[in-house]
Protein backbone atom coordinates (compact mmCIF):
# COMPACT_ATOMS: atom_id res chain seq x y z
CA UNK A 1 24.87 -25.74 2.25
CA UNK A 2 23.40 -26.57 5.29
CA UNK A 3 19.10 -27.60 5.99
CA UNK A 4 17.44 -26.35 8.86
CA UNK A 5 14.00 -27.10 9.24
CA UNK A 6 11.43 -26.40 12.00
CA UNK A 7 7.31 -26.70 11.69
CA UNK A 8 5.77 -24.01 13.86
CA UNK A 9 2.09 -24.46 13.68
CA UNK A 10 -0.74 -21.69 13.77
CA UNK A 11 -4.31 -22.22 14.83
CA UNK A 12 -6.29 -19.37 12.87
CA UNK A 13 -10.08 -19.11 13.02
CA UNK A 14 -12.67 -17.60 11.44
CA UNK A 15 -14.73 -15.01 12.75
CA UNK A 16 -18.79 -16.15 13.72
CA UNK A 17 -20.72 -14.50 10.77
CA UNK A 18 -18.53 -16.09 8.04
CA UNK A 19 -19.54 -19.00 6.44
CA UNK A 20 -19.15 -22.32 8.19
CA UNK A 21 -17.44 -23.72 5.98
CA UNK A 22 -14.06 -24.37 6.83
CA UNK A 23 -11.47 -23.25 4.54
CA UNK A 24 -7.78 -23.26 5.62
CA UNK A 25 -5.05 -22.98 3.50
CA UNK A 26 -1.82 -24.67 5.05
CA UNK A 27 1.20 -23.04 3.37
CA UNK A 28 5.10 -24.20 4.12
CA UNK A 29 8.19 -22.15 3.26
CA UNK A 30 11.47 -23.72 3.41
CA UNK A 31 14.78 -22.34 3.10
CA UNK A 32 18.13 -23.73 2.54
CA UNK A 33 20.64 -21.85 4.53
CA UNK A 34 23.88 -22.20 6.36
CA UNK A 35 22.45 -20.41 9.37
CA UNK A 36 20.72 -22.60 10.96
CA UNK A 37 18.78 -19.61 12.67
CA UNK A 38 17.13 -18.92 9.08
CA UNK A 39 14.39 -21.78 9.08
CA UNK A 40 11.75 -23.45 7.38
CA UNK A 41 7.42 -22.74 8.28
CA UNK A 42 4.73 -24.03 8.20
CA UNK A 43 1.23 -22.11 9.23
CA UNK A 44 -2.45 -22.31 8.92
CA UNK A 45 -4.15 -19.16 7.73
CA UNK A 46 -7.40 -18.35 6.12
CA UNK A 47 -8.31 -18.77 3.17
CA UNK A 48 -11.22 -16.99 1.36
CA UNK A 49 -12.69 -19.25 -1.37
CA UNK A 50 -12.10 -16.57 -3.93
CA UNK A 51 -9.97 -16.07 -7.21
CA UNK A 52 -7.10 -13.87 -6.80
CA UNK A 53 -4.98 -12.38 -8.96
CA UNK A 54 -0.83 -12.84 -8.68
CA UNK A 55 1.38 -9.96 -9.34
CA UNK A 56 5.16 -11.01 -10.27
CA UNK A 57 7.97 -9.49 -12.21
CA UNK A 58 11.32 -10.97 -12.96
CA UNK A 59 13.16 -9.04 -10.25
CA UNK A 60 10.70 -10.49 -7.65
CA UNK A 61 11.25 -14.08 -8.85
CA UNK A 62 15.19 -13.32 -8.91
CA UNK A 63 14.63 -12.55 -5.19
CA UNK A 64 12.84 -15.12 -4.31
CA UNK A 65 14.83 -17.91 -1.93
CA UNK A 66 12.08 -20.44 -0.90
CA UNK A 67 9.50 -22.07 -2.41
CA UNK A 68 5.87 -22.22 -1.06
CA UNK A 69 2.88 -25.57 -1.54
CA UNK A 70 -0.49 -24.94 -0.61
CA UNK A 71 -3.04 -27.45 0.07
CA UNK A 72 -6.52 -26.73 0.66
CA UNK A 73 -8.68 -28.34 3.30
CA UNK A 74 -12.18 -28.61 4.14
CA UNK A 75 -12.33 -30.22 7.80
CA UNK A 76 -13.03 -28.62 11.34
CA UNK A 77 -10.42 -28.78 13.66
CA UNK A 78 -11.08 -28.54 17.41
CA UNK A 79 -9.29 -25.40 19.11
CA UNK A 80 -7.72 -25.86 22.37
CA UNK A 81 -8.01 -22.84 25.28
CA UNK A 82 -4.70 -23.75 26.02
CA UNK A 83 -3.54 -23.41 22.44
CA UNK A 84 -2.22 -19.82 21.65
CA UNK A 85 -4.30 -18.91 18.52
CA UNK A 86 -3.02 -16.66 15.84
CA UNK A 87 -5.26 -14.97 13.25
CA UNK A 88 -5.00 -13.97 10.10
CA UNK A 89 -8.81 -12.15 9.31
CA UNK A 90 -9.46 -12.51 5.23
CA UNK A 91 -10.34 -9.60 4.63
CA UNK A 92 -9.96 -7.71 1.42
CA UNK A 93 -9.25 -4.48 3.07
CA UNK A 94 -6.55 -5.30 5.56
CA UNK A 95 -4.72 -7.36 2.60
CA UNK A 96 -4.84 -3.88 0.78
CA UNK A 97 -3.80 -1.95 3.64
CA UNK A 98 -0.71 -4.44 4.03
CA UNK A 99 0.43 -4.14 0.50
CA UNK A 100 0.40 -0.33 0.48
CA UNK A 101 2.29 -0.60 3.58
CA UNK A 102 5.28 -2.80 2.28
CA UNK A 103 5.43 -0.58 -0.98
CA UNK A 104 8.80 1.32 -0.75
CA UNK A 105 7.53 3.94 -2.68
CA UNK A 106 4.75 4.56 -0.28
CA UNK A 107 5.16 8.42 1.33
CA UNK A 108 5.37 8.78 5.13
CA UNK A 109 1.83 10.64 5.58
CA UNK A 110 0.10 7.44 3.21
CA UNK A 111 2.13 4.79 5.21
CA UNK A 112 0.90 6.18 8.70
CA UNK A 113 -2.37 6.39 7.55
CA UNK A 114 -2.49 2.73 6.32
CA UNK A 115 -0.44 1.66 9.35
CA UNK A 116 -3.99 3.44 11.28
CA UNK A 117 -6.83 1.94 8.56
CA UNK A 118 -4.86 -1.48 8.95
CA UNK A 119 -4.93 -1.19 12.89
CA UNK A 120 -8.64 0.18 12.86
CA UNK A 121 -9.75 -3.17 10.83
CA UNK A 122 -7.61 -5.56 13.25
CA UNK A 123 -9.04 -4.32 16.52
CA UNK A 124 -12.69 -4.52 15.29
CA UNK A 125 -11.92 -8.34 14.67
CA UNK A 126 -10.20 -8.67 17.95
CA UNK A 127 -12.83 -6.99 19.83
CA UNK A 128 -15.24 -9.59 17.89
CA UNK A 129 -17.53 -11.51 20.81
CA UNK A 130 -14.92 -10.20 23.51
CA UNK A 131 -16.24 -6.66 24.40
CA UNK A 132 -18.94 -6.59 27.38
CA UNK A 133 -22.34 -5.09 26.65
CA UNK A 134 -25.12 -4.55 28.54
CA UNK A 135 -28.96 -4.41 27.34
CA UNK A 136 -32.20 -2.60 27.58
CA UNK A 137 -35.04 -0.73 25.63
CA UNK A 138 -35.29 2.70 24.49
CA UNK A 139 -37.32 4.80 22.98
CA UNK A 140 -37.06 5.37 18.86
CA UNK A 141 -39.13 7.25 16.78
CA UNK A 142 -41.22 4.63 15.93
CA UNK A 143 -41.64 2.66 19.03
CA UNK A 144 -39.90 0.37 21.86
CA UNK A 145 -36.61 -1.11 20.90
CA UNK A 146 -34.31 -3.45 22.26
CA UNK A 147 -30.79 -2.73 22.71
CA UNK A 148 -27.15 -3.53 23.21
CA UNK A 149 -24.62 -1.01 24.38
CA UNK A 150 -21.03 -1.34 25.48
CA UNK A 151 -20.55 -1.48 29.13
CA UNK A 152 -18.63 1.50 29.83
CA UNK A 153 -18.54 0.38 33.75
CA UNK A 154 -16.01 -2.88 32.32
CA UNK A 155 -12.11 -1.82 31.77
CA UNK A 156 -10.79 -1.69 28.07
CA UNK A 157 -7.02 -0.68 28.07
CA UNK A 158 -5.14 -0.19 24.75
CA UNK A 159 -1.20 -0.33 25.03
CA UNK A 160 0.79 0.71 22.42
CA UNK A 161 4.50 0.17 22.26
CA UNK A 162 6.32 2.93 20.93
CA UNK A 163 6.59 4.67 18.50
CA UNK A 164 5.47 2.32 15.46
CA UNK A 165 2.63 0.90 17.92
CA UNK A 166 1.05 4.86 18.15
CA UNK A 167 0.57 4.83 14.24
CA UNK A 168 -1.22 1.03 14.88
CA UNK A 169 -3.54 2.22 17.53
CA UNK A 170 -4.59 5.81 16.06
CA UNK A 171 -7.97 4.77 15.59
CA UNK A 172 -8.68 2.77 18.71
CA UNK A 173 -10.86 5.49 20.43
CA UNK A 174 -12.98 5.36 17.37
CA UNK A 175 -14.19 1.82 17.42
CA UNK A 176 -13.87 1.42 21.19
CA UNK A 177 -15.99 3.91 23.03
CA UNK A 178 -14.82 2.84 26.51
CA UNK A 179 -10.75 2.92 26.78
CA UNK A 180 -7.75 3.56 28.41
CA UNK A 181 -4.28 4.03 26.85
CA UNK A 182 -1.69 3.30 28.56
CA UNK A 183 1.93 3.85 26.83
CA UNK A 184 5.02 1.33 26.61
CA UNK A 185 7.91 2.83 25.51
CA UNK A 186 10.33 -0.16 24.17
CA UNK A 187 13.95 0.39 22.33
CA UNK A 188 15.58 -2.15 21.01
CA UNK A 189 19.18 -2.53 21.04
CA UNK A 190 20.88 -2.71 17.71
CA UNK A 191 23.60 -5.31 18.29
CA UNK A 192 22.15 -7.62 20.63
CA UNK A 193 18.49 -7.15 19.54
CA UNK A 194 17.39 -6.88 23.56
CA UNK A 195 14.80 -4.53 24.40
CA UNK A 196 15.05 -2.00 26.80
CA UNK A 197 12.07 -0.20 28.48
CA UNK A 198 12.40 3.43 28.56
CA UNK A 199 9.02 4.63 29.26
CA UNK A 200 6.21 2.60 31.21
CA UNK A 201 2.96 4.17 31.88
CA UNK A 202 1.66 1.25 33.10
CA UNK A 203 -0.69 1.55 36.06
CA UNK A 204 0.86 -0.70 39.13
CA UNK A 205 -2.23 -2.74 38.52
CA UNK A 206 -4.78 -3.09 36.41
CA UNK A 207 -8.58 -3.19 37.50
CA UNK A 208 -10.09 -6.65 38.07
CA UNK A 209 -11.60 -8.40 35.01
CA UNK A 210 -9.53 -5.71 32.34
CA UNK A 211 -8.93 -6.22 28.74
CA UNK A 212 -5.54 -4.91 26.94
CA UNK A 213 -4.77 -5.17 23.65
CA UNK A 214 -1.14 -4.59 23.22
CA UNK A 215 -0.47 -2.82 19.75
CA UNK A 216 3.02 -3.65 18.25
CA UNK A 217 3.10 -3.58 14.63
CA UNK A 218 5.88 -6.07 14.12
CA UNK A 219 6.40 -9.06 15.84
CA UNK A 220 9.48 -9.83 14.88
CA UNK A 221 12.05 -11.24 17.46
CA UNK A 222 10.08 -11.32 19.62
CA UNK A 223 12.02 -9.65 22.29
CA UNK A 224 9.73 -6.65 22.83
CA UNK A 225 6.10 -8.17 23.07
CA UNK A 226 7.46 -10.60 25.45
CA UNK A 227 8.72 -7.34 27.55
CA UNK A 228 5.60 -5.86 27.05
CA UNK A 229 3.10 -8.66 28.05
CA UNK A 230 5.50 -9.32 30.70
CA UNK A 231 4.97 -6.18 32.58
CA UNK A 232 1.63 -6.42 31.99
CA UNK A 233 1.16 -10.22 33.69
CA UNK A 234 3.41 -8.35 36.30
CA UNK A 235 0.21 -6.42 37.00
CA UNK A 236 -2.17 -8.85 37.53
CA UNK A 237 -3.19 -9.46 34.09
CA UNK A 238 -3.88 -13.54 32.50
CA UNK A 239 -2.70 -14.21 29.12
CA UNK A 240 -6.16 -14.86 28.01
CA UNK A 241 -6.87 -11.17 28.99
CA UNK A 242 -4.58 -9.67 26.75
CA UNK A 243 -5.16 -9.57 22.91
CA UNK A 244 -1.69 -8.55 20.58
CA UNK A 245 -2.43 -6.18 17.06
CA UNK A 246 0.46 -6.42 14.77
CA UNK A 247 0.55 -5.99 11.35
CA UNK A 248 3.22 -8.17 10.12
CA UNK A 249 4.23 -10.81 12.53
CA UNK A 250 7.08 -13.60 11.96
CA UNK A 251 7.69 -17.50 13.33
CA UNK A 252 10.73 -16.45 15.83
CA UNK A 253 8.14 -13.91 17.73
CA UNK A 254 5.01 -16.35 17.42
CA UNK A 255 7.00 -19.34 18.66
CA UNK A 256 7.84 -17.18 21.49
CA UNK A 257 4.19 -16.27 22.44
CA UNK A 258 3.42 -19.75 21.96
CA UNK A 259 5.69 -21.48 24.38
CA UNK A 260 5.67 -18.01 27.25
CA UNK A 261 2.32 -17.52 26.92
CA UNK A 262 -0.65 -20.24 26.15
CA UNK A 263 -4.41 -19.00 25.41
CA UNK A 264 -2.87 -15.87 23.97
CA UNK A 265 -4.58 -14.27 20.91
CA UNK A 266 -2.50 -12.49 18.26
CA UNK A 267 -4.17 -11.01 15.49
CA UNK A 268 -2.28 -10.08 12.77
CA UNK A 269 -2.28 -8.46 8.79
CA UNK A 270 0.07 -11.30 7.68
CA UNK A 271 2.55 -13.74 8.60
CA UNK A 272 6.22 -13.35 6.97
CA UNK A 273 8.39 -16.54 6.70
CA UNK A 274 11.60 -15.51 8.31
CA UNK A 275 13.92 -12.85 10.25
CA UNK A 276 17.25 -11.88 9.40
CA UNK A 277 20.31 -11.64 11.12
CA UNK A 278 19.55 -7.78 11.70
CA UNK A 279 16.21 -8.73 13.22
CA UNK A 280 14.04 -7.72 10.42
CA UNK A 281 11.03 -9.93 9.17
CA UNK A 282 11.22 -10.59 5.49
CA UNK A 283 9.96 -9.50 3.25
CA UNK A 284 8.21 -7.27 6.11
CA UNK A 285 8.06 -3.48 5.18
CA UNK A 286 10.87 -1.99 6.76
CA UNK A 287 11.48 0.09 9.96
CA UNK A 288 7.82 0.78 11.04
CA UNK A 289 8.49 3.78 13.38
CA UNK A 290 11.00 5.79 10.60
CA UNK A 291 8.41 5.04 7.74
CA UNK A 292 5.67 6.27 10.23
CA UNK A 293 7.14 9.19 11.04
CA UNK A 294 9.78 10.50 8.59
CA UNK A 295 13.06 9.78 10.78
């Protein structure tokens, strides 16, 4: 039985109005595995200094095939711009959201409406000190106030990669009152795990000084995000214009990002330890587009 071991480190950070205290929570998986593709993890995700409660049942400890060791830390560490930065918002809701989505038993209709709650929750953190605004007073009932509004006049694009990523970005319109969607259809193949781009509403370039979040719900591989930011950098787009919502996200795809793309930000529901052979994360939730939409 062969070892294969890699550390692929993740920058998280905490959004402004949490406490300043910083809490990080640096967990490593390791697996022992004769594929050396299969290997071991080690990230740094928030931690909210809170008591939680751990569900397990014999079956799920029969599963399990890798052990995990936290250690908690209380020190600031300075983030580099050139750094991609991966985060992991601790939230209770998008933990929630996550676990009803990687329920089996969860019905299509419930599953695409967490998949949309989940995405909802992920863009409002991304879109955290990054949306333009412009300010003035108005009038209220009660006198002069002053005010904040989003710049409608700045460009906000939304691209979701199809079909999972339409489920992902459902609510987008609803916290983002200035956008543009712009479609990416992405297949990928079976066998080879390649992706091929079958439908690209891209525009042939983007306006000057836009924002695009990409929605992909699982950044597994990493084959398709890659693609997708790809076309977009293609159209005069700079990785630190470009913000990625996923909702389970695994070390092969961030590792990827990472070396492709530096001053990236993914945000993310969780991070998953591995991928297998099939290119599925694990213990991810399955096929997001059939369990979206019935097929």
């Amino acid at each position: 039985m062969a070892s294969s071991r890699i550390h692929f480190s993740v920058n998280p950070h905490f959004p402004h109005d949490l406490p300043r205290i910083s809490s990080t929570c640096q967990l490593q998986f390791q697996f022992q595995t004769s594929n050396p593709s299969h290997l071991s993890f080690t990230a740094l995700i928030p931690s909210p200094l809170s008591k939680t409660r751990k569900i397990s049942s014999p079956a799920a400890r029969r599963r399990s095939c890798g052990a995990a060791r936290s250690h908690m830390t209380m020190e600031e560490k300075p983030i580099s711009g050139d750094k991609m930065l991966v985060y992991v918002p601790p939230h209770p809701l998008i933990k929630h959201w996550v676990s009803v989505l990687r329920n089996e038993q969860t019905p299509c209709p419930i599953f695409r409406n967490a998949m949309a709650e989940l995405g909802r929750l992920l863009m409002y953190e991304a879109s955290r000190d990054w949306l333009p605004t412009v300010a003035g007073e108005i009038q209220s009932p009660m006198g002069v106030a002053s005010v904040e509004f989003i710049d409608p006049r700045e460009p906000v694009a939304v691209v979701p990669i199809l079909r999972a990523g339409l489920a992902l970005a459902e609510h987008a319109s609803s916290i983002l009152p200035a956008t543009k969607t712009y479609h990416l259809g992405v297949s990928r193949d079976e066998e080879t795990l390649q992706p091929t781009v079958y439908l690209n509403k891209l525009p042939d370039k983007f306006p000057e000084g836009s924002k695009v979040f990409v929605v992909d719900p699982m950044l597994a591989t990493g084959g398709t995000i890659v693609a997708a930011i790809t076309l977009l950098k293609e159209r005069g787009i700079s990785n630190k214009q470009i913000k990625v919502i996923s909702a389970v996200s695994a070390p092969p795809a961030l590792q990827k990002l990472s070396e492709q793309f530096p001053g990236l930000h993914v945000y993310t529901g969780i991070i998953d330890p591995t991928v297998n052979d099939k290119g599925f994360i694990i213990p991810g939730l399955g096929d997001a587009g059939d369990r979206s939409y019935g097929t």
